[in-house]
C-alpha atoms as a PDB file:
ATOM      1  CA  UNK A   1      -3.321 -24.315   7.361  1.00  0.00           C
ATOM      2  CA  UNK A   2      -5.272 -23.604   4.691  1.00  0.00           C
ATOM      3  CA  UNK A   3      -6.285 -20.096   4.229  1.00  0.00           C
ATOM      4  CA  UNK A   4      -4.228 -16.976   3.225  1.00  0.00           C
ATOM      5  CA  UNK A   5      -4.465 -13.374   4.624  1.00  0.00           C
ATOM      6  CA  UNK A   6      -4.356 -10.553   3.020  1.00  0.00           C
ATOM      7  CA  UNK A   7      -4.530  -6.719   5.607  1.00  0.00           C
ATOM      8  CA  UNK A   8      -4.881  -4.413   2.438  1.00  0.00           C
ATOM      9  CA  UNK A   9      -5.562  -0.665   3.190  1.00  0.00           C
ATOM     10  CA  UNK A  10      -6.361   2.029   0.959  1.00  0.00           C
ATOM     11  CA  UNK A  11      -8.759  -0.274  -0.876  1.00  0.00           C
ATOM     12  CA  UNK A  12     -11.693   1.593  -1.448  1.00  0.00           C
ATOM     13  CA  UNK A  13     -10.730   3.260  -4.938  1.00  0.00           C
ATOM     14  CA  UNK A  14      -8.258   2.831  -7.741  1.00  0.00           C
ATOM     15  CA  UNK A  15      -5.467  -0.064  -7.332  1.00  0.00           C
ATOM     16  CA  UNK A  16      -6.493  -0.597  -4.009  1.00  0.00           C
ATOM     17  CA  UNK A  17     -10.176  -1.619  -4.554  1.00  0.00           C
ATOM     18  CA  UNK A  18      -8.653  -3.403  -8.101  1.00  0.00           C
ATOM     19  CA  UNK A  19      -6.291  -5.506  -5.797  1.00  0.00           C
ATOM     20  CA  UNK A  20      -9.077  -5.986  -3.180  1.00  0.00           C
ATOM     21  CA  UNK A  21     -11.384  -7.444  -6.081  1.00  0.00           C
ATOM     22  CA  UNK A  22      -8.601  -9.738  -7.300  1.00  0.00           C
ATOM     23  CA  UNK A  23      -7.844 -11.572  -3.651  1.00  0.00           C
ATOM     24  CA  UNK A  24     -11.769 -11.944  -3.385  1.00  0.00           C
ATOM     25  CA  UNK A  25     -11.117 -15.734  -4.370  1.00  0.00           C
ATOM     26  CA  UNK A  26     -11.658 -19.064  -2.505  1.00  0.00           C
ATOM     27  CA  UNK A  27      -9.042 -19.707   0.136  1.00  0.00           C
ATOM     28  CA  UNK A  28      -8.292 -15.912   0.631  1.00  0.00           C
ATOM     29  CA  UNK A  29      -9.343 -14.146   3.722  1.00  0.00           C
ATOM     30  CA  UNK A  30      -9.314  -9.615   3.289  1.00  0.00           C
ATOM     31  CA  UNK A  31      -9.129  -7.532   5.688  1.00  0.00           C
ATOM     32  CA  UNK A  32      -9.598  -3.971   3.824  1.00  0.00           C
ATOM     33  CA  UNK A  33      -8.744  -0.559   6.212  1.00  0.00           C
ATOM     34  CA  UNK A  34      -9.819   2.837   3.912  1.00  0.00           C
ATOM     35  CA  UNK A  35     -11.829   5.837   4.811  1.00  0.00           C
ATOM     36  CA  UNK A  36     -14.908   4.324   3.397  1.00  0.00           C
ATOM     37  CA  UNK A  37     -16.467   0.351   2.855  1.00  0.00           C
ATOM     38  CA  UNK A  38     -17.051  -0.294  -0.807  1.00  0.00           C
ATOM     39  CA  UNK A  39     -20.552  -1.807  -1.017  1.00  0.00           C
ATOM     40  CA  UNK A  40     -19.614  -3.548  -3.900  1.00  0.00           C
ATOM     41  CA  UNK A  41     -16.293  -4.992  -2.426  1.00  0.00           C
ATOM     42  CA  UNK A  42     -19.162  -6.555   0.550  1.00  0.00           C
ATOM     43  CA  UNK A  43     -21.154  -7.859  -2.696  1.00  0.00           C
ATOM     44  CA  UNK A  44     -18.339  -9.895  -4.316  1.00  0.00           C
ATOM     45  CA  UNK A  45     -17.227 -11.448  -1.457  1.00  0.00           C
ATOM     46  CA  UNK A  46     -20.277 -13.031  -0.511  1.00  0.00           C
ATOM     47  CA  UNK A  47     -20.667 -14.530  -4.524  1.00  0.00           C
ATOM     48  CA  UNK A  48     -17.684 -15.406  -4.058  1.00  0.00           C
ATOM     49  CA  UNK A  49     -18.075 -16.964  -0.606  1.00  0.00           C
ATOM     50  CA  UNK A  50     -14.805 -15.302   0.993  1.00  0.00           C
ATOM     51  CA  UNK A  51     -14.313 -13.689   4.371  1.00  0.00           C
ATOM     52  CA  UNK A  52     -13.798  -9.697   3.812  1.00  0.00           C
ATOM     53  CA  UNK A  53     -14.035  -7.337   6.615  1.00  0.00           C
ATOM     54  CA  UNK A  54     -13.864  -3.703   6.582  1.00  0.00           C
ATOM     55  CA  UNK A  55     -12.951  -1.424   8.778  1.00  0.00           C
ATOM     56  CA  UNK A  56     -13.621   2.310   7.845  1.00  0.00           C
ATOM     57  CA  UNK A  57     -10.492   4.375   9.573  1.00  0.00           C
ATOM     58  CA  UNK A  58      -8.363   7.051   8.959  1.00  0.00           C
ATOM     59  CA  UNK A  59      -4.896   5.997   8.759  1.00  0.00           C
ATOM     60  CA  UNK A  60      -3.680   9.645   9.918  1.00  0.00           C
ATOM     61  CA  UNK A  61      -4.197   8.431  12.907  1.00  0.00           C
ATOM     62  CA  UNK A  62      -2.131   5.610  12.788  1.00  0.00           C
ATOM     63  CA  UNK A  63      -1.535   4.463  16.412  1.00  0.00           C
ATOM     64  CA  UNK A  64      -5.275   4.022  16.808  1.00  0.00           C
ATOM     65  CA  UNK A  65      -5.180   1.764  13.725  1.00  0.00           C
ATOM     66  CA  UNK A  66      -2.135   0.016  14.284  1.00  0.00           C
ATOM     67  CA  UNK A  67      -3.006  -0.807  17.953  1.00  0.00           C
ATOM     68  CA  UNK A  68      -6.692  -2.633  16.320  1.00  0.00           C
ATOM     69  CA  UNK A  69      -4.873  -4.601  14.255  1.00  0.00           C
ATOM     70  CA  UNK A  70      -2.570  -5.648  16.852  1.00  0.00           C
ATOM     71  CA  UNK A  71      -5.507  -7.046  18.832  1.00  0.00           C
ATOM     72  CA  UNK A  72      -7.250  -8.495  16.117  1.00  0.00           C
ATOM     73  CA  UNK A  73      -4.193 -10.318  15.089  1.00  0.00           C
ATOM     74  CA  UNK A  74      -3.898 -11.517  17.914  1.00  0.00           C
ATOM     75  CA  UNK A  75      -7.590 -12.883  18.212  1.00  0.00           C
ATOM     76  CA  UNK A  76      -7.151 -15.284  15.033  1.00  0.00           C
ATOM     77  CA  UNK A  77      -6.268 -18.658  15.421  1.00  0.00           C
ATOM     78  CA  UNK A  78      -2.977 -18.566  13.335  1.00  0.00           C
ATOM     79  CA  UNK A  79      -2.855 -22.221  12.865  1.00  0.00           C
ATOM     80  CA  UNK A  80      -5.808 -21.947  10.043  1.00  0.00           C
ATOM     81  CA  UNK A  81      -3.214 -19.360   7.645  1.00  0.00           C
ATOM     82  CA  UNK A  82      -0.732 -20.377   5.006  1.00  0.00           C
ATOM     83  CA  UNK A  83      -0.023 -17.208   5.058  1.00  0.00           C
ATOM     84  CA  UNK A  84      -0.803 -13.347   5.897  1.00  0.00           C
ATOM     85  CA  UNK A  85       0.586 -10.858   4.215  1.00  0.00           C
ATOM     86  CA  UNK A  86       0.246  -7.032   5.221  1.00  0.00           C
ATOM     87  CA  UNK A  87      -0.022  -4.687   1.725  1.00  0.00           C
ATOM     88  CA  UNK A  88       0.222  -0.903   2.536  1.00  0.00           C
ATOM     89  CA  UNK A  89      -0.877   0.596  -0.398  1.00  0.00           C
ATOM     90  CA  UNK A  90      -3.017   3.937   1.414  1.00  0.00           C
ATOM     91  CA  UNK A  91      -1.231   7.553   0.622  1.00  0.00           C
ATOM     92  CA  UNK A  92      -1.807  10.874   0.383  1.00  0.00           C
ATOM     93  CA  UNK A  93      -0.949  13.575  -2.022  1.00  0.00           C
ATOM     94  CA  UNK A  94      -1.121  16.996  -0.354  1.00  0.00           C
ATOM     95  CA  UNK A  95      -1.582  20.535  -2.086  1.00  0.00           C
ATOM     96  CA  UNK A  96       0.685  20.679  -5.500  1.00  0.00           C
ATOM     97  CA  UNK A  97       2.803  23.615  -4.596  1.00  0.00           C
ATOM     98  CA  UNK A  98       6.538  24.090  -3.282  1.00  0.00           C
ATOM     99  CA  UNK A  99       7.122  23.050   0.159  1.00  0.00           C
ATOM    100  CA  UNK A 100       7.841  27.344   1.570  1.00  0.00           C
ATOM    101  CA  UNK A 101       3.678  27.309   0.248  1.00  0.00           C
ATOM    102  CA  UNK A 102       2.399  24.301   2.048  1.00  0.00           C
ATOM    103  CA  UNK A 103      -0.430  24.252   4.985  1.00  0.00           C
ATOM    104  CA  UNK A 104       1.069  22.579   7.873  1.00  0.00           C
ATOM    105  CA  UNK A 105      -2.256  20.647   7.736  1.00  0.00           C
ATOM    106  CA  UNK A 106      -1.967  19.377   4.342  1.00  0.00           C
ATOM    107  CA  UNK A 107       1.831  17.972   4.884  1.00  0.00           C
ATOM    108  CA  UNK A 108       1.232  16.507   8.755  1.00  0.00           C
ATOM    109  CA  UNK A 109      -1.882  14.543   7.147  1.00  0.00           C
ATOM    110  CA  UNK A 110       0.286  13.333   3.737  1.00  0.00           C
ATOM    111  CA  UNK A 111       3.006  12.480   6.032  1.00  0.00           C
ATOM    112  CA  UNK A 112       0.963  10.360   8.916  1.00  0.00           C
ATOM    113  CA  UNK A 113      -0.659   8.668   5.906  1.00  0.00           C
ATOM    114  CA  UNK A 114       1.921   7.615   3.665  1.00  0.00           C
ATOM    115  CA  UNK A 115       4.491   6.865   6.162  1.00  0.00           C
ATOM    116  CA  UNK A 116       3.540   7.004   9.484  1.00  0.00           C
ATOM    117  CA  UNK A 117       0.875   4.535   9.222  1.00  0.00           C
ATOM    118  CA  UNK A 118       2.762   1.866   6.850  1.00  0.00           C
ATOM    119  CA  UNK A 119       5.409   1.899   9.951  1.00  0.00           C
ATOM    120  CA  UNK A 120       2.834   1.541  12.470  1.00  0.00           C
ATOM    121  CA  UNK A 121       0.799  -1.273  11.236  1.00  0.00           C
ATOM    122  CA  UNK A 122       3.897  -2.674   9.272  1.00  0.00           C
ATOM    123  CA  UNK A 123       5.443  -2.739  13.572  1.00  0.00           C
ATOM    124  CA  UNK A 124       1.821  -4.176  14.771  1.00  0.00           C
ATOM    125  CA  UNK A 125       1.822  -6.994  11.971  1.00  0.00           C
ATOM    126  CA  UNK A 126       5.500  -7.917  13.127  1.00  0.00           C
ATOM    127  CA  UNK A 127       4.936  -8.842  16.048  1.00  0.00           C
ATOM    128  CA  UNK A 128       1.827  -9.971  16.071  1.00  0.00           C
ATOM    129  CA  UNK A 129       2.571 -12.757  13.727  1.00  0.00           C
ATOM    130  CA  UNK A 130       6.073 -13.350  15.281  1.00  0.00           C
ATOM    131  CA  UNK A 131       5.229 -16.822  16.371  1.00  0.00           C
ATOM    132  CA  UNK A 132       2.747 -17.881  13.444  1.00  0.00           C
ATOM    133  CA  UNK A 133       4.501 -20.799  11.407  1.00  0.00           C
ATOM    134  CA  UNK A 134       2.611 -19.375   7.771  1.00  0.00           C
ATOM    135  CA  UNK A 135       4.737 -17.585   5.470  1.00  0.00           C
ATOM    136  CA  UNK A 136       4.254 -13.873   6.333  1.00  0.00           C
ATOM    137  CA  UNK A 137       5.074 -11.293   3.916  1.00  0.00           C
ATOM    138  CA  UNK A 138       4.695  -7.170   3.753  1.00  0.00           C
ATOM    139  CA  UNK A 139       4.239  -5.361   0.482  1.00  0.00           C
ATOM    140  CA  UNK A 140       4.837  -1.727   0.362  1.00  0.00           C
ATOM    141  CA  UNK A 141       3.615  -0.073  -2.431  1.00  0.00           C
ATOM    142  CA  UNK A 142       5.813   2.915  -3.372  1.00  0.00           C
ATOM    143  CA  UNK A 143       6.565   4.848  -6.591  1.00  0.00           C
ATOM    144  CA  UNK A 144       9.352   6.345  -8.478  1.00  0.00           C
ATOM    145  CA  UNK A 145       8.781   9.599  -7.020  1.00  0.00           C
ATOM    146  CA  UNK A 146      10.512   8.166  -3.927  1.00  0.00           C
ATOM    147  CA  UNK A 147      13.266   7.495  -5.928  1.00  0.00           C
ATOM    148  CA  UNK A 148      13.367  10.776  -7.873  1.00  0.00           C
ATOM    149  CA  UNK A 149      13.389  14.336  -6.440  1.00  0.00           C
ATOM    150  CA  UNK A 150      10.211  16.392  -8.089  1.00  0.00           C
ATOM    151  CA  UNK A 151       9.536  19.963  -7.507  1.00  0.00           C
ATOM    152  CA  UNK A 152       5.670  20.937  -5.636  1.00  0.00           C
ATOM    153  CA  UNK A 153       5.981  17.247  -4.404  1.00  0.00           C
ATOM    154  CA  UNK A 154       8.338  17.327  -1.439  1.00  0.00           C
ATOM    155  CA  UNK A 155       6.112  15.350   1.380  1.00  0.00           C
ATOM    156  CA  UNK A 156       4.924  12.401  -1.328  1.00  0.00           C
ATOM    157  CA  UNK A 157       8.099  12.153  -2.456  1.00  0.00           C
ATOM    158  CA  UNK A 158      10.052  11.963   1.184  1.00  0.00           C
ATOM    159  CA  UNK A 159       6.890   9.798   2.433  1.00  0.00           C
ATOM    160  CA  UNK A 160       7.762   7.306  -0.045  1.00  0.00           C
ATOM    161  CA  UNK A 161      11.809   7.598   0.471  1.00  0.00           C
ATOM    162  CA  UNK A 162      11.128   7.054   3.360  1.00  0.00           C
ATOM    163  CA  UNK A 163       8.707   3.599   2.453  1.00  0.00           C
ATOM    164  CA  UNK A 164      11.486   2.706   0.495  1.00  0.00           C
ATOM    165  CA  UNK A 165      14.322   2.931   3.543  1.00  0.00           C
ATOM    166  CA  UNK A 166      12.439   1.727   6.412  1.00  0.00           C
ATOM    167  CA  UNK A 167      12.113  -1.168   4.010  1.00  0.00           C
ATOM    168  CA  UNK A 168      15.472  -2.356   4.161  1.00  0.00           C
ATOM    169  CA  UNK A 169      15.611  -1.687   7.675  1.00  0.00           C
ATOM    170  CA  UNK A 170      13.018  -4.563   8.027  1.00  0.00           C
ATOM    171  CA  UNK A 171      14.804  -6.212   5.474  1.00  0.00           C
ATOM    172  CA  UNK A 172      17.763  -6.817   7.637  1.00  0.00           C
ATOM    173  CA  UNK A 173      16.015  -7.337  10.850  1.00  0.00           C
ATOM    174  CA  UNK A 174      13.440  -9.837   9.621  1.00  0.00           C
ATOM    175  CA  UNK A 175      16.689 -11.876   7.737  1.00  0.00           C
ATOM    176  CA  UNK A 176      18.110 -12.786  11.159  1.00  0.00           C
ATOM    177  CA  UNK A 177      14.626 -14.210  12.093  1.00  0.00           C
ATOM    178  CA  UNK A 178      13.664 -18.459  12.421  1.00  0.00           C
ATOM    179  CA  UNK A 179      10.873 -17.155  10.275  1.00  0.00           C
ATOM    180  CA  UNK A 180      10.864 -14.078   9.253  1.00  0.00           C
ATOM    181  CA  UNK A 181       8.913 -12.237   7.105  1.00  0.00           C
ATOM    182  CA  UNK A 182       9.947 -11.300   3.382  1.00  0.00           C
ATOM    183  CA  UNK A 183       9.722  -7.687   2.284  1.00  0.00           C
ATOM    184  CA  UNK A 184       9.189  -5.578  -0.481  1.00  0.00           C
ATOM    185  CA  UNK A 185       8.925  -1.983  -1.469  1.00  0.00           C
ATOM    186  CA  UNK A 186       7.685  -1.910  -4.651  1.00  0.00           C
ATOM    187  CA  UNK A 187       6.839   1.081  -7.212  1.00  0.00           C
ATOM    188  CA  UNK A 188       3.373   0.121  -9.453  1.00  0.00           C
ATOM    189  CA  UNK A 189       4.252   2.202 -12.780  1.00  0.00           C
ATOM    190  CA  UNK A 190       2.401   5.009 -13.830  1.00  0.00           C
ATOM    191  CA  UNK A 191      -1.362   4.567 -12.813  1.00  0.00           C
ATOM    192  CA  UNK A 192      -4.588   6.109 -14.235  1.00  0.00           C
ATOM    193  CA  UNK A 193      -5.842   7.035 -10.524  1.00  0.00           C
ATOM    194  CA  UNK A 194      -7.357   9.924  -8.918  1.00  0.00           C
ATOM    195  CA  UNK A 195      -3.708  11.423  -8.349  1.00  0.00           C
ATOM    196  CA  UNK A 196      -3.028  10.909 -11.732  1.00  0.00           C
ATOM    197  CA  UNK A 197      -5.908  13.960 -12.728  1.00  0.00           C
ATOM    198  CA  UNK A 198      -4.512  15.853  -9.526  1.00  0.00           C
ATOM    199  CA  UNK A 199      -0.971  16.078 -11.029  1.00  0.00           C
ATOM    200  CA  UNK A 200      -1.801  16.754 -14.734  1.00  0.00           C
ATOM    201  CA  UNK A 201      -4.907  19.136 -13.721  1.00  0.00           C
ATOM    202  CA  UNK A 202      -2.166  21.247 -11.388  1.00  0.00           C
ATOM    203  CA  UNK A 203      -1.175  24.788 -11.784  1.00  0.00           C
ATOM    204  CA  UNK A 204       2.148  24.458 -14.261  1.00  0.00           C
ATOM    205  CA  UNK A 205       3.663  27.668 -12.992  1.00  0.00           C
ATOM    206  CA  UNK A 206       4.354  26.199  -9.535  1.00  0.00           C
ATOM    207  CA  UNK A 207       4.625  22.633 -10.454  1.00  0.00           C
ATOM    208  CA  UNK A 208       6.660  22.696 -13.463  1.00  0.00           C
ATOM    209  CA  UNK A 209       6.450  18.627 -14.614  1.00  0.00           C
ATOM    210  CA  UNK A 210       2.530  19.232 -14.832  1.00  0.00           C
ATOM    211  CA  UNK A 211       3.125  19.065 -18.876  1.00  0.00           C
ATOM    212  CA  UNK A 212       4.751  15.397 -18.675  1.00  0.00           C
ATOM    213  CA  UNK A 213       1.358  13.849 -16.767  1.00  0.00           C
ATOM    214  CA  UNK A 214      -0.572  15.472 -19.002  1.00  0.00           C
ATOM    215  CA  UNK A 215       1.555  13.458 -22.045  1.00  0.00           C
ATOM    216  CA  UNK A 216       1.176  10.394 -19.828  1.00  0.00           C
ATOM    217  CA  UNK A 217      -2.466  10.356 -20.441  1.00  0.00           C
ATOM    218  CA  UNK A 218      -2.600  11.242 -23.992  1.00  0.00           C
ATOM    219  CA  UNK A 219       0.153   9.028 -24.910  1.00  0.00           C
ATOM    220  CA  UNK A 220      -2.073   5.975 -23.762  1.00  0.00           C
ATOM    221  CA  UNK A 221       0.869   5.863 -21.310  1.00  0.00           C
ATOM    222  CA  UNK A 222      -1.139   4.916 -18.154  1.00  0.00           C
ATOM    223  CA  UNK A 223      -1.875   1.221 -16.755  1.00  0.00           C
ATOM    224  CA  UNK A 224      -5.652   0.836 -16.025  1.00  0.00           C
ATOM    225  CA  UNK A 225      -5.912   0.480 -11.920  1.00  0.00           C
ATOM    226  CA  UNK A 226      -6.927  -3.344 -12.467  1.00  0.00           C
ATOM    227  CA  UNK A 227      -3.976  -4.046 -14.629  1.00  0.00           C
ATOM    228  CA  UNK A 228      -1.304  -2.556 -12.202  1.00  0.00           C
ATOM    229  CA  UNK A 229      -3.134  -4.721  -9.682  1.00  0.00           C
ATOM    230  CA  UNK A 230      -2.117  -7.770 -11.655  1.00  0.00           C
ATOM    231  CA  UNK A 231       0.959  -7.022 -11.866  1.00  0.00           C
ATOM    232  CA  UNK A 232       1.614  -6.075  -8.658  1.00  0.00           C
ATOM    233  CA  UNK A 233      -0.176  -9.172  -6.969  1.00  0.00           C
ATOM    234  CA  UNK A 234       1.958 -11.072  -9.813  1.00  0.00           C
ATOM    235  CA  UNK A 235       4.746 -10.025  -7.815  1.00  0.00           C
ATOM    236  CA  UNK A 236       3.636 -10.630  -4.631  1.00  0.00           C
ATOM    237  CA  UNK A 237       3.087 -13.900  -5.439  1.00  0.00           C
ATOM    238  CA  UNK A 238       6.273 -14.736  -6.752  1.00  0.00           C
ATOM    239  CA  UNK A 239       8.599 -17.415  -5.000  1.00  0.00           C
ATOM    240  CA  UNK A 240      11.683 -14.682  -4.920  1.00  0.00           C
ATOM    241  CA  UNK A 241       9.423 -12.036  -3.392  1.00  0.00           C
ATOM    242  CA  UNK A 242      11.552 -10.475  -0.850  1.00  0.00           C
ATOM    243  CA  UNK A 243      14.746 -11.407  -2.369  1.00  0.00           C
ATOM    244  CA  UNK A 244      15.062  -7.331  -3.665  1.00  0.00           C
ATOM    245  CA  UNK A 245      13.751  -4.947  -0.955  1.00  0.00           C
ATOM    246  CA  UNK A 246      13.649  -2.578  -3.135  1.00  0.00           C
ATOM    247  CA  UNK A 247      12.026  -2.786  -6.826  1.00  0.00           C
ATOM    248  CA  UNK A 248       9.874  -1.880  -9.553  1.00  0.00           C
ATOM    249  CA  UNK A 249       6.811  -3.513 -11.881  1.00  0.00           C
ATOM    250  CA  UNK A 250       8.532  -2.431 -14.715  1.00  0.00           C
ATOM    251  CA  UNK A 251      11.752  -4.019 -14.283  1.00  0.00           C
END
């Protein structure tokens, strides 16, 4: 056993891509599921001589994508890993308004993605790796709205309660296991990402924190995508990871 893997989705953009970059070393094998390959992402890992496959899906459709990786897992020959480690970092942010506003669209779609899916393919990495004698290891990535009620952000906020919960549901059941896996779900900080102009460029008369993003940014408050990475891989890496179900970078 001498490789590790890493299942990483929402890797195209922001953190994602910035963790994606940083496993892109010898010894690591990435598998990246996003709406889109990053060319770029295929460039660096053939510098750097590392296995990375891509699969372009849309985790709103979850089963589909849960049900591949279940197969694929189940192709590799699980003596060569160390380790594999599933990182659900893909979510959605629907429509800033309150929840009596919202398109049934919009919430079904931030829903599927940001819990739905981690569920699924967290269920299909289970037990596909059951029997593999690696360390195995699942990383949720959550956020402090999860933990925090915020007005015109009902459906991120449950999806990521909900992260959070089904968390220590694993918790528990993979504690009782010969080898079972060691789980986290773990808030990054305050991010300069896409949803980070989405939530300070929002209308402040229906979502009434709008001023407090906008401080973020001025303030020099933000981590830079490849710097939350760090921290959170620092984590991940850590010989107590899974020891808190439940935690935060900045703790």
């Amino acid at each position: 056993m001498t490789r590790h893997l890493f299942i990483l989705t929402g890797a195209s953009r922001g953190m994602g891509l910035a963790m994606a970059q940083q496993l892109l070393v010898p010894g690591n094998s990435l598998l990246c599921i996003s709406r889109q390959v990053n060319n770029a992402l295929a460039v660096q890992a053939v510098n750097a001589g590392v296995l990375l496959l891509q699969w372009a899906q849309d985790l709103a459709s979850g089963a589909h994508v849960s049900t591949m990786l279940a197969h694929w897992l189940h192709e590799q020959k699980s003596h060569e890993f160390a380790s594999a480690t599933l990182i659900n970092n893909a979510g959605a942010i629907p429509r800033i308004v309150p929840l009596r506003d919202a398109e049934p669209d919009d919430l079904s779609h931030a829903l599927r993605v940001g819990l739905e899916a981690p569920m699924l393919l967290t269920s299909a990495f289970l037990r596909a790796t059951q029997d593999w004698q690696g360390q195995r290891k699942v990383l949720n990535i959550s956020s402090g709205l999860g933990r925090r009620a915020m007005a015109s952000q009902a459906a991120y906020c449950a999806a990521k309660a909900g992260m959070d919960h089904f968390t220590r549901c694993i918790a528990l059941e993979e504690a009782s296991q010969a080898n079972g896996a060691k789980v986290c779900s773990l808030a990054p900080g305050v991010i300069d990402t896409d949803m980070q102009i989405q939530l300070r460029t929002a209308d402040a008369k229906v979502f009434p924190d709008q001023g407090s993003f906008v401080n973020l940014k001025s303030s020099g408050s933000l981590a830079s995508p490849a710097d939350a990475a760090q921290r959170v891989l620092t984590v991940l890496m850590r010989s107590d990871f899974g020891s808190e179900p439940i935690s935060d970078v900045r703790k």
